[in-house]
C-alpha atoms as a PDB file:
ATOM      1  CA  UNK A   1     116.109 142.206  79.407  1.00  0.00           C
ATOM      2  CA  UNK A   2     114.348 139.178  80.859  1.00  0.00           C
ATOM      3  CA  UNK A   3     112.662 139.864  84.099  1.00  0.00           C
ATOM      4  CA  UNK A   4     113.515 137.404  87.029  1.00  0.00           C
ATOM      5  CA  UNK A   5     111.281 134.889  87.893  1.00  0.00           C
ATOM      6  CA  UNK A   6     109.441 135.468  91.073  1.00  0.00           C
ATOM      7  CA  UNK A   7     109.256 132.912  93.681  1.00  0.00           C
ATOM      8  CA  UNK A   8     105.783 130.558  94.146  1.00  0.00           C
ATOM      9  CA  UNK A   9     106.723 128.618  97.269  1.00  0.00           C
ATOM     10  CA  UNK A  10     109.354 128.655 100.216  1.00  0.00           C
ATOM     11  CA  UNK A  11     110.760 125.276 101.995  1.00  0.00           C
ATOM     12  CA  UNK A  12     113.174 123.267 103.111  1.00  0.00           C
ATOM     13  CA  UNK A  13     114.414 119.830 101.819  1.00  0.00           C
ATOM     14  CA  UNK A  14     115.837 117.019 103.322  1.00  0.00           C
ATOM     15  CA  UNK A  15     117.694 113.812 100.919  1.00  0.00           C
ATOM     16  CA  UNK A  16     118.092 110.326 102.203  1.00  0.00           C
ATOM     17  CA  UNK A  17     118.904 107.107  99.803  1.00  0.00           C
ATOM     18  CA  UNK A  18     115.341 106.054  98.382  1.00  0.00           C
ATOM     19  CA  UNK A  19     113.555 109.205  99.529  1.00  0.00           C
ATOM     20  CA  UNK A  20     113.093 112.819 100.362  1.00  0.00           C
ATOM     21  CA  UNK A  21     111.082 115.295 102.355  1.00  0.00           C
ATOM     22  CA  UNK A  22     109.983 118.657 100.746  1.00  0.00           C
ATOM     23  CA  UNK A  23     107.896 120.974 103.073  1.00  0.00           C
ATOM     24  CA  UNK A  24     106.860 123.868 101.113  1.00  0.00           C
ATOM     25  CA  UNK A  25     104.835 127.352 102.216  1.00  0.00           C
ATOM     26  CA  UNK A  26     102.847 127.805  99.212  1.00  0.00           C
ATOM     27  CA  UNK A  27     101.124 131.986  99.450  1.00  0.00           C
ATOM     28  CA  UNK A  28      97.849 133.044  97.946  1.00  0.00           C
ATOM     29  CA  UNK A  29      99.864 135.943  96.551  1.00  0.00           C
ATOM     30  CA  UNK A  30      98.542 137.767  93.742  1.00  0.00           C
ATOM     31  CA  UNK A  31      99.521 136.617  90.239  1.00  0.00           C
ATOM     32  CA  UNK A  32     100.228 133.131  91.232  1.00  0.00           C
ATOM     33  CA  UNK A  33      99.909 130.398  88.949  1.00  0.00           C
ATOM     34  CA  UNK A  34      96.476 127.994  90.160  1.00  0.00           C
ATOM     35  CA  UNK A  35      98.827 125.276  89.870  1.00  0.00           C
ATOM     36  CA  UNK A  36     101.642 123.517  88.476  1.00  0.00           C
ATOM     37  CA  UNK A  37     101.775 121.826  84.678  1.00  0.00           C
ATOM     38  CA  UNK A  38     101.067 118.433  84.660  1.00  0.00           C
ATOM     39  CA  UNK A  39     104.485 116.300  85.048  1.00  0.00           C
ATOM     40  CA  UNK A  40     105.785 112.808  86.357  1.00  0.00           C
ATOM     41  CA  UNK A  41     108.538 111.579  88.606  1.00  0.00           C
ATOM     42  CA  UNK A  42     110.304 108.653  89.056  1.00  0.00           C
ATOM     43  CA  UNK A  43     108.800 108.437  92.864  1.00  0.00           C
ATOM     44  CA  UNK A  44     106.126 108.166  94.870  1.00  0.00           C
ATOM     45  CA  UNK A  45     104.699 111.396  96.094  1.00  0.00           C
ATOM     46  CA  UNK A  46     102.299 111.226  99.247  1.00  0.00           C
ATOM     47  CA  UNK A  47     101.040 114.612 100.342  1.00  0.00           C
ATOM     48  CA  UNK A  48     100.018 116.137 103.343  1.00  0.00           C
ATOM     49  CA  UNK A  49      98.654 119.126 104.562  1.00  0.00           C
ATOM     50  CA  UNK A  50     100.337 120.808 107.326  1.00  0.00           C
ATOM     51  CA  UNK A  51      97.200 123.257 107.832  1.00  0.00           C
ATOM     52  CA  UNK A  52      97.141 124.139 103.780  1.00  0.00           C
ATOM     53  CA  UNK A  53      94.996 122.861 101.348  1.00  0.00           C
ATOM     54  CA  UNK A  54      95.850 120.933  98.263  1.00  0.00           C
ATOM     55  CA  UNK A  55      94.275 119.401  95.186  1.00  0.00           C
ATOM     56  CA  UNK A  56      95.669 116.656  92.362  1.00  0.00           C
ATOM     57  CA  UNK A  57      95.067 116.765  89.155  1.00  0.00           C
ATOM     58  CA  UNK A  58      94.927 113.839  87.305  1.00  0.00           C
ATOM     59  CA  UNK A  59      93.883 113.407  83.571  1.00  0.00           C
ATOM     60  CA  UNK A  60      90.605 112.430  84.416  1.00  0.00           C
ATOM     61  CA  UNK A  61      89.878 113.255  87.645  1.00  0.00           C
ATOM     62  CA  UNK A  62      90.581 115.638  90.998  1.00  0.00           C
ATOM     63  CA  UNK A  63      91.806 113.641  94.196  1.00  0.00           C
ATOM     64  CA  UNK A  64      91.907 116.028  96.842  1.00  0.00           C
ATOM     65  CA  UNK A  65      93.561 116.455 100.466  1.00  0.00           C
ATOM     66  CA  UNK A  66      94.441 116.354 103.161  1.00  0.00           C
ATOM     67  CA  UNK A  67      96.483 113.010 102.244  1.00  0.00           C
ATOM     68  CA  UNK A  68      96.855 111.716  98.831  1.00  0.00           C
ATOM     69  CA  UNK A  69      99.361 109.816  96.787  1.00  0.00           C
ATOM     70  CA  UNK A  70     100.326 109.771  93.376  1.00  0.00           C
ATOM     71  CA  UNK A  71     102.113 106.578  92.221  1.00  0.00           C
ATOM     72  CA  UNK A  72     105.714 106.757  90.062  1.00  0.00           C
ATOM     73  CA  UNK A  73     105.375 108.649  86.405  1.00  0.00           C
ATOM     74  CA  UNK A  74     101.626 109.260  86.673  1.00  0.00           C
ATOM     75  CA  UNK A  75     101.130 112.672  84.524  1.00  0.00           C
ATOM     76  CA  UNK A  76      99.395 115.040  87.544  1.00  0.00           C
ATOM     77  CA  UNK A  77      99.295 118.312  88.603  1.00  0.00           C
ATOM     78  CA  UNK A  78      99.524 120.377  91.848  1.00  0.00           C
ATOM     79  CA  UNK A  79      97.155 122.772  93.003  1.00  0.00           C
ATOM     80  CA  UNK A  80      97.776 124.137  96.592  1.00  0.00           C
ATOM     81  CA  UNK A  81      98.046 127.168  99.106  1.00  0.00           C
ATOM     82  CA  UNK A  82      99.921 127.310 102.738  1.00  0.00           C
ATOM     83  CA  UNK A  83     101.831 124.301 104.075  1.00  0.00           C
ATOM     84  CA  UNK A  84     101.821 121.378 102.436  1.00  0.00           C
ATOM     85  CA  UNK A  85     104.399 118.707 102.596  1.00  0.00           C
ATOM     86  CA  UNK A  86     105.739 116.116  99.492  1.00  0.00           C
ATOM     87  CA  UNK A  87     107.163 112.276 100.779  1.00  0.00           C
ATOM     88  CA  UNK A  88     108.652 111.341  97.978  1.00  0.00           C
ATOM     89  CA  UNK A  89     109.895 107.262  97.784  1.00  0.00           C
ATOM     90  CA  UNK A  90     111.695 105.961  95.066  1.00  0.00           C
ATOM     91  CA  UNK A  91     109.468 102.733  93.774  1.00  0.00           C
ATOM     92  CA  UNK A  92     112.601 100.244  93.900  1.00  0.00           C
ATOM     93  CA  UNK A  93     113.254 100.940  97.557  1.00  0.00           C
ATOM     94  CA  UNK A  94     111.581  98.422 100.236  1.00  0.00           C
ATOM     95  CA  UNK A  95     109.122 101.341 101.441  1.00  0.00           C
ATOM     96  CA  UNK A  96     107.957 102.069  97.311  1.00  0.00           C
ATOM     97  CA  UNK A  97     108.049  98.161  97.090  1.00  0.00           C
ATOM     98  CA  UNK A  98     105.281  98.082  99.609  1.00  0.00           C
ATOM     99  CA  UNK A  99     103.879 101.266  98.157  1.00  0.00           C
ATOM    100  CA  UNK A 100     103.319  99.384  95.079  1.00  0.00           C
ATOM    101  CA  UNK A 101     101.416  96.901  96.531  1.00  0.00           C
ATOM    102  CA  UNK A 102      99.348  99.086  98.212  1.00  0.00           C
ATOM    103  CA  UNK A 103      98.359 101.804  96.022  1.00  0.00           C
ATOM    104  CA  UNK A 104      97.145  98.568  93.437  1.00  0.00           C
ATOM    105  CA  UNK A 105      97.899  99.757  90.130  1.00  0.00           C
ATOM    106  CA  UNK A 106      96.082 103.188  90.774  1.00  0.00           C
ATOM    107  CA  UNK A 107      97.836 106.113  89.641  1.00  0.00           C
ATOM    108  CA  UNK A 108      96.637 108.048  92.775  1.00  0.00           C
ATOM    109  CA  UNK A 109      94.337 107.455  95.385  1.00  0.00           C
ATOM    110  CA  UNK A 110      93.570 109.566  98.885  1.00  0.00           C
ATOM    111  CA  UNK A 111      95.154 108.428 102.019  1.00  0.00           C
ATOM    112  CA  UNK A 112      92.526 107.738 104.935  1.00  0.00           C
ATOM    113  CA  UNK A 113      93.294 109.362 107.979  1.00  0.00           C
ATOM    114  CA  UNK A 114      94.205 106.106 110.024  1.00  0.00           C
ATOM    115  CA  UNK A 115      96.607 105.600 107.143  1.00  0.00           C
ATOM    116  CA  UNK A 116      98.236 108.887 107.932  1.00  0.00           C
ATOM    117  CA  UNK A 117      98.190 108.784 111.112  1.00  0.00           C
ATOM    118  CA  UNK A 118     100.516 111.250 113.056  1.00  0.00           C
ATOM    119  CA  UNK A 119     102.758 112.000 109.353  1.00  0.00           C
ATOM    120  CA  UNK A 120     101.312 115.417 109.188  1.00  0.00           C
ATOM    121  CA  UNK A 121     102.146 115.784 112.934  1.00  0.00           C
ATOM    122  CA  UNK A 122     105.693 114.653 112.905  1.00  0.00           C
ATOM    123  CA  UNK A 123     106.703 116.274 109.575  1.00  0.00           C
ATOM    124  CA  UNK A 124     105.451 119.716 110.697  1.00  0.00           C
ATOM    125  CA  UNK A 125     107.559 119.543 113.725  1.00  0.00           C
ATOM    126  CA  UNK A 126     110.211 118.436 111.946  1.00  0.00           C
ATOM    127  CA  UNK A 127     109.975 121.465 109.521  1.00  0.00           C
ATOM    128  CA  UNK A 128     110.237 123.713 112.508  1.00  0.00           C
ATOM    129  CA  UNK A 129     112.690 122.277 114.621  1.00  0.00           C
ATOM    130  CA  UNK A 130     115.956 124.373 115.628  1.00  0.00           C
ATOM    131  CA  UNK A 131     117.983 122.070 112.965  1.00  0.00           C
ATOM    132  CA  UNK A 132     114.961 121.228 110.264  1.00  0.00           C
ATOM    133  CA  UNK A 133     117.476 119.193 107.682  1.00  0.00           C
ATOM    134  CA  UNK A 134     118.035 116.789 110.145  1.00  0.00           C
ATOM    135  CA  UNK A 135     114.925 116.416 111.494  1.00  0.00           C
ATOM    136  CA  UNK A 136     112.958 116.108 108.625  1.00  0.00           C
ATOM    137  CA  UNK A 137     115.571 113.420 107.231  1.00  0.00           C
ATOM    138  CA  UNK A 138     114.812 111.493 110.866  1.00  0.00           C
ATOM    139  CA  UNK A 139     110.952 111.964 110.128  1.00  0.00           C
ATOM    140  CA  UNK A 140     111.385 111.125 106.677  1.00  0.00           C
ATOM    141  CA  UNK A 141     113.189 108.069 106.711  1.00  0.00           C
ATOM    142  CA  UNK A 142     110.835 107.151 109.749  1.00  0.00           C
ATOM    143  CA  UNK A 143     107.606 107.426 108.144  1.00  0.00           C
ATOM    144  CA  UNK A 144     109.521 105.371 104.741  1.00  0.00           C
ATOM    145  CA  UNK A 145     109.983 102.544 106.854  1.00  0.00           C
ATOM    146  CA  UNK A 146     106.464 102.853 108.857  1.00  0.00           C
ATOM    147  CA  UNK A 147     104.951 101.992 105.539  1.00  0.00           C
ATOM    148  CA  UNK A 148     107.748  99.621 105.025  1.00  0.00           C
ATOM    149  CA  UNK A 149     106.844  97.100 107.891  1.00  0.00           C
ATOM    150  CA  UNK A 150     103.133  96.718 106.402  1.00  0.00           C
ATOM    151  CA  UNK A 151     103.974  94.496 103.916  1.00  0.00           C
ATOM    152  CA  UNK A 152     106.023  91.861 102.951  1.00  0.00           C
ATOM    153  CA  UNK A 153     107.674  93.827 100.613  1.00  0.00           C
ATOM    154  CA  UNK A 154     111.341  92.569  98.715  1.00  0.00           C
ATOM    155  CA  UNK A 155     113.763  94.718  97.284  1.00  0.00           C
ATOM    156  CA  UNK A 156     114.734  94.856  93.368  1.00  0.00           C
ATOM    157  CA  UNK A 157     117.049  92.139  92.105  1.00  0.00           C
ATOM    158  CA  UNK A 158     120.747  92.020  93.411  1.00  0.00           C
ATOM    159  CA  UNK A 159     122.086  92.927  89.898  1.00  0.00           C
ATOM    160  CA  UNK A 160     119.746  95.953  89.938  1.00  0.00           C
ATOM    161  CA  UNK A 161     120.404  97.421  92.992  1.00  0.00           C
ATOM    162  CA  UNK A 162     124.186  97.040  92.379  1.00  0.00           C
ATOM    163  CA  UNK A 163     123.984  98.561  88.899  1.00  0.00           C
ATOM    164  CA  UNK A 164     122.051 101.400  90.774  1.00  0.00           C
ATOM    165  CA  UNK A 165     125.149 101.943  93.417  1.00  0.00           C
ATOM    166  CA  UNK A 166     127.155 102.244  90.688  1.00  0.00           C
ATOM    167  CA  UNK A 167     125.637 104.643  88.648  1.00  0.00           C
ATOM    168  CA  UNK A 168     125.001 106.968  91.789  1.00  0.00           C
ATOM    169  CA  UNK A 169     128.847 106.710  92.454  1.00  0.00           C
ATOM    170  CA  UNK A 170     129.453 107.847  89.265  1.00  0.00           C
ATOM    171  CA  UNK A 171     127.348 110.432  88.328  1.00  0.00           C
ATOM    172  CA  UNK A 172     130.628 112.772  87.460  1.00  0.00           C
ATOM    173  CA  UNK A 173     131.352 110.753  84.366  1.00  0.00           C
ATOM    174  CA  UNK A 174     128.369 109.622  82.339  1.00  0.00           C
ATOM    175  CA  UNK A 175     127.343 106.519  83.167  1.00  0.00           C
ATOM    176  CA  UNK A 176     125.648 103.633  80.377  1.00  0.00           C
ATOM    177  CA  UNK A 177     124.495 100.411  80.499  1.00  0.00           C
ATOM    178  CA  UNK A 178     127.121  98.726  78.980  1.00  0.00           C
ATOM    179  CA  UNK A 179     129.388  99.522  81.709  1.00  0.00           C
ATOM    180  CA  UNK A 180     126.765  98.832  84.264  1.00  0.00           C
ATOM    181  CA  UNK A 181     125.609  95.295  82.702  1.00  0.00           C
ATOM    182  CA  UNK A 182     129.869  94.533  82.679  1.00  0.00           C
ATOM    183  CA  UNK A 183     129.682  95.764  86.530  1.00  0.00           C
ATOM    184  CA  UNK A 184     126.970  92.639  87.260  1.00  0.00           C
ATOM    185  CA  UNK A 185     128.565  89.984  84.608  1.00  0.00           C
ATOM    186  CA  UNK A 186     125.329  90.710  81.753  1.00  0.00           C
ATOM    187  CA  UNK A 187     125.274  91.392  78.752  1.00  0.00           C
ATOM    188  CA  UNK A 188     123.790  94.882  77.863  1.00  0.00           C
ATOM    189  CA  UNK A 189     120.569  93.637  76.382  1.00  0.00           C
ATOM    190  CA  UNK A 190     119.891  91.749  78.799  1.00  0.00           C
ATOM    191  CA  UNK A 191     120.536  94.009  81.803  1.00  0.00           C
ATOM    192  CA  UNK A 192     118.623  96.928  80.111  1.00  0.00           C
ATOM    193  CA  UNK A 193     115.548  94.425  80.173  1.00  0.00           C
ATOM    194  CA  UNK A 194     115.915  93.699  83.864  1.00  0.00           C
ATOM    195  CA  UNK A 195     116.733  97.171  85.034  1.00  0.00           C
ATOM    196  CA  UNK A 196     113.281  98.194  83.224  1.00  0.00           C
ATOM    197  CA  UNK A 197     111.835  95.108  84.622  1.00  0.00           C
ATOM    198  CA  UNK A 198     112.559  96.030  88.321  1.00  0.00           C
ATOM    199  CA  UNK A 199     112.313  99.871  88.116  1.00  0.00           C
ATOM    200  CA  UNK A 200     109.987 100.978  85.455  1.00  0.00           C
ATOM    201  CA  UNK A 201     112.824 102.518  83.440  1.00  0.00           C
ATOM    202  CA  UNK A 202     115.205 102.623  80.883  1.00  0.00           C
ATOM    203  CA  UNK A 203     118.792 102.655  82.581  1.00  0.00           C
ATOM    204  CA  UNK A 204     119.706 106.316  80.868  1.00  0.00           C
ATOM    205  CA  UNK A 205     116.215 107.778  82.390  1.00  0.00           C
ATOM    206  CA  UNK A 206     116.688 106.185  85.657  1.00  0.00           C
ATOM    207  CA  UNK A 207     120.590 108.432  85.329  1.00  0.00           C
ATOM    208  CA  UNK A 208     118.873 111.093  84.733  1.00  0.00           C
ATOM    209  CA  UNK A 209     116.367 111.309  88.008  1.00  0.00           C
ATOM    210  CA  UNK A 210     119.626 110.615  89.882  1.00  0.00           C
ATOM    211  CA  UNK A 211     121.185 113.450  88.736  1.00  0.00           C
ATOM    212  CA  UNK A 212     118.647 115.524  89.147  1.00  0.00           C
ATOM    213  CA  UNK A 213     118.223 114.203  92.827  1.00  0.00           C
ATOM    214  CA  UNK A 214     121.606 115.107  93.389  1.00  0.00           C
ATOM    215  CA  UNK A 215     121.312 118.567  91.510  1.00  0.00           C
ATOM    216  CA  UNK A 216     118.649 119.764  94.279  1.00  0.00           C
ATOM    217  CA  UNK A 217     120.560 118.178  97.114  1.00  0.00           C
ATOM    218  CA  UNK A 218     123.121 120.272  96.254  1.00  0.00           C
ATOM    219  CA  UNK A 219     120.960 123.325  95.712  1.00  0.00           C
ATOM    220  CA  UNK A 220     119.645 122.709  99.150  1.00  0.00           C
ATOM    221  CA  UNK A 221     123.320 123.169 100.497  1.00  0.00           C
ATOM    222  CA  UNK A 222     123.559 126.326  99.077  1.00  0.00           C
ATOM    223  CA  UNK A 223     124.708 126.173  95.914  1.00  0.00           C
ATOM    224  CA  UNK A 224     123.287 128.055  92.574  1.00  0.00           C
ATOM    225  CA  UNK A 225     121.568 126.483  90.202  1.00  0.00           C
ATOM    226  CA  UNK A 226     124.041 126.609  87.894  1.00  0.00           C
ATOM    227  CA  UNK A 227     127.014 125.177  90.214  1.00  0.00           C
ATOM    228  CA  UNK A 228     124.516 122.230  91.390  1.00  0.00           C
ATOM    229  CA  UNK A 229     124.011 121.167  87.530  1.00  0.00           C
ATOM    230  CA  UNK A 230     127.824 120.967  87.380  1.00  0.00           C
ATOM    231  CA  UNK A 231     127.566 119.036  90.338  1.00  0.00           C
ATOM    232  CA  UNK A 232     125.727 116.440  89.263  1.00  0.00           C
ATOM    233  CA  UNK A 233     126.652 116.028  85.674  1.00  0.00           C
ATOM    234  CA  UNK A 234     124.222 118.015  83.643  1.00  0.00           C
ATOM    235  CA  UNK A 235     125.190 119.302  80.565  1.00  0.00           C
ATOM    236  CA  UNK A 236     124.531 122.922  81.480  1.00  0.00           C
ATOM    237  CA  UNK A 237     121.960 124.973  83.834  1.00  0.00           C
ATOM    238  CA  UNK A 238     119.643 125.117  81.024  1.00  0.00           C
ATOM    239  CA  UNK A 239     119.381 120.867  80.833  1.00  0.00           C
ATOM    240  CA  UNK A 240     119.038 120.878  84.820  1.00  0.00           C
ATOM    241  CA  UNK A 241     116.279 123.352  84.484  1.00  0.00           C
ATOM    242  CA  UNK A 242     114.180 121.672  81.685  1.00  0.00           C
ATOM    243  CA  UNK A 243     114.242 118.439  83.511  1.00  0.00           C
ATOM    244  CA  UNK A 244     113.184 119.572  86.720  1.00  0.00           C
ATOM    245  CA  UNK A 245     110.155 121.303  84.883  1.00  0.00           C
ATOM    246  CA  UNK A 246     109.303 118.388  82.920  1.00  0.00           C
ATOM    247  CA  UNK A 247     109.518 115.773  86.367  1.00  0.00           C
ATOM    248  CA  UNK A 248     107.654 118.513  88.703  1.00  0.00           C
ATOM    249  CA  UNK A 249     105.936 120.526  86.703  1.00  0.00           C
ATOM    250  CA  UNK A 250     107.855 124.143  86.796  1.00  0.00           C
ATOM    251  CA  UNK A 251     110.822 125.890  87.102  1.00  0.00           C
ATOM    252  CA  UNK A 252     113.306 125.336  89.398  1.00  0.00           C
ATOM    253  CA  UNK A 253     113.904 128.851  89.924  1.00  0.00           C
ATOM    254  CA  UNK A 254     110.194 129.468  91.302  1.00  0.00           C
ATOM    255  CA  UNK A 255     111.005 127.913  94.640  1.00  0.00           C
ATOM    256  CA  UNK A 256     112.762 128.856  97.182  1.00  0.00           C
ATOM    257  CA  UNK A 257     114.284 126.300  99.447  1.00  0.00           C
ATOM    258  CA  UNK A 258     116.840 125.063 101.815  1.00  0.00           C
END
C-alpha cells in the first residue's frame, strides 16, 4: 500500500482573469523537502515575505527575499519557511505586459523595497481577513494594476486575445488551433505563429496552463483533485497531477489550500 503524501504548506488561493494570489504557511517541520524541483510557469511569479523567509533558485545563481520575481518559463526553484506569498500575472495581460518591460529580459531579479511598497502589507491582511477569497482577489487584482499604470504597456493583438476567450470558454471540449485561427478569420499556420509571437507559446501549451488554472480554481472551491481534473478537461487525475509538478515544481497533493 502506498502511504499518503503528507502535506508541505497550508494557504489559501484567490483566481482573477490574468492573475492569482497564493498565500502559503510553509513549516520547518521535520522531514520536509529544502525546496521544491526546479519548474516553469506560464506567469510571472513575484514573491513576498509575509514575515517568512524565502530563497530562488535559479540555474546559476540564488536571488533571495524578501521580494523577488521570476519572469514566465524561467526553470527555478523554491526554497522557503513561514508565510510567504506568490503574485502570479499571466505575461499577455496589461500588468505582465509592463512586467516584461520591466524585469528586461532577466529571468529573475529582486524587488527593491520602494518597488514593493505596502504589497506585503496589503496581501497579509488580505490573507487574514474574515472572507480571505475575496480579499485577496481585491488585493490581487489591485497590486496587478499598480504595476500596470507604470508603464505604457499594450495588450496582445486583438486576434490573440480573442482566440484566448475562446479557448477559456471552451475548455470542456478540447480546443486546437484550427478552430481558434477559423474563430479570428486565419489560417492555422499563421495564427499558431502569432499566438507564439504574442504569448511565448504554442496554442496547445498555452490550453494546457488554462486548464490547469482552472483545475486549482476548482480545487480551491472544494473539490478533489480528481473531480477538479474533470472539471477542467484533463484526461485523468494522474495528467492534472504531472502537470502541476512539472509547472510548480511538486505535487499537487503536498499542499493544502483553500
Amino acid at each position: 500500500m502506498v502511504a499518503p503524501m503528507s502535506t508541505i504548506a497550508s494557504g489559501r488561493l484567490a483566481f482573477w482573469e490574468g492573475g492569482s494570489l497564493w498565500v502559503f504557511d510553509i513549516p520547518d517541520a521535520p522531514g520536509a523537502p529544502d525546496r521544491n524541483a526546479m519548474h516553469a510557469h506560464h506567469a510571472f511569479q513575484l514573491t513576498f515575505s509575509l514575515g517568512g523567509r524565502f530563497n530562488l533558485h535559479l540555474e546559476d545563481r540564488v536571488v533571495p527575499g524578501p521580494h523577488a520575481i521570476v519572469a514566465p518559463d524561467a526553470p527555478h526553484a523554491f526554497e522557503a519557511r513561514g508565510l510567504v506569498a506568490l503574485l502570479f500575472i499571466e505575461p499577455e495581460s496589461r500588468a505582465g505586459r509592463s512586467l516584461t518591460q520591466l524585469i528586461e529580459g532577466r529571468p529573475a531579479a529582486p524587488i527593491s523595497p520602494e518597488q514593493a511598497r505596502d504589497a506585503p502589507d496589503l496581501i497579509k491582511r488580505a490573507y487574514e481577513h474574515e472572507s480571505p477569497k475575496d480579499a485577496l482577489r481585491e488585493t490581487g487584482v489591485f497590486i496587478a494594476n499598480r504595476i500596470a499604470g507604470h508603464t505604457r504597456a499594450t495588450e496582445p493583438d486583438r486576434r490573440v486575445r480573442q482566440m484566448i476567450k475562446w479557448a477559456s470558454d471552451n475548455l470542456d471540449e478540447t480546443p486546437g488551433i484550427n478552430a481558434a485561427a477559423d474563430r479570428v478569420d486565419l489560417s492555422p499556420g499563421r495564427a499558431s505563429h502569432l499566438f507564439v509571437e504574442e504569448t511565448g507559446l504554442p496554442f496547445r501549451t498555452y490550453v494546457l496552463w488554462l486548464r490547469l488554472v482552472r483545475a486549482v480554481d476548482a480545487h480551491t472551491g472544494g473539490l478533489t483533485l480528481t473531480q477538479a481534473a474533470q472539471e477542467a478537461g484533463f484526461a485523468d487525475s494522474a495528467h492534472f497531477s504531472r502537470t502541476f509538478k512539472r509547472m510548480f515544481g511538486l505535487p499537487a497533493a503536498a499542499l493544502e489550500i483553500s
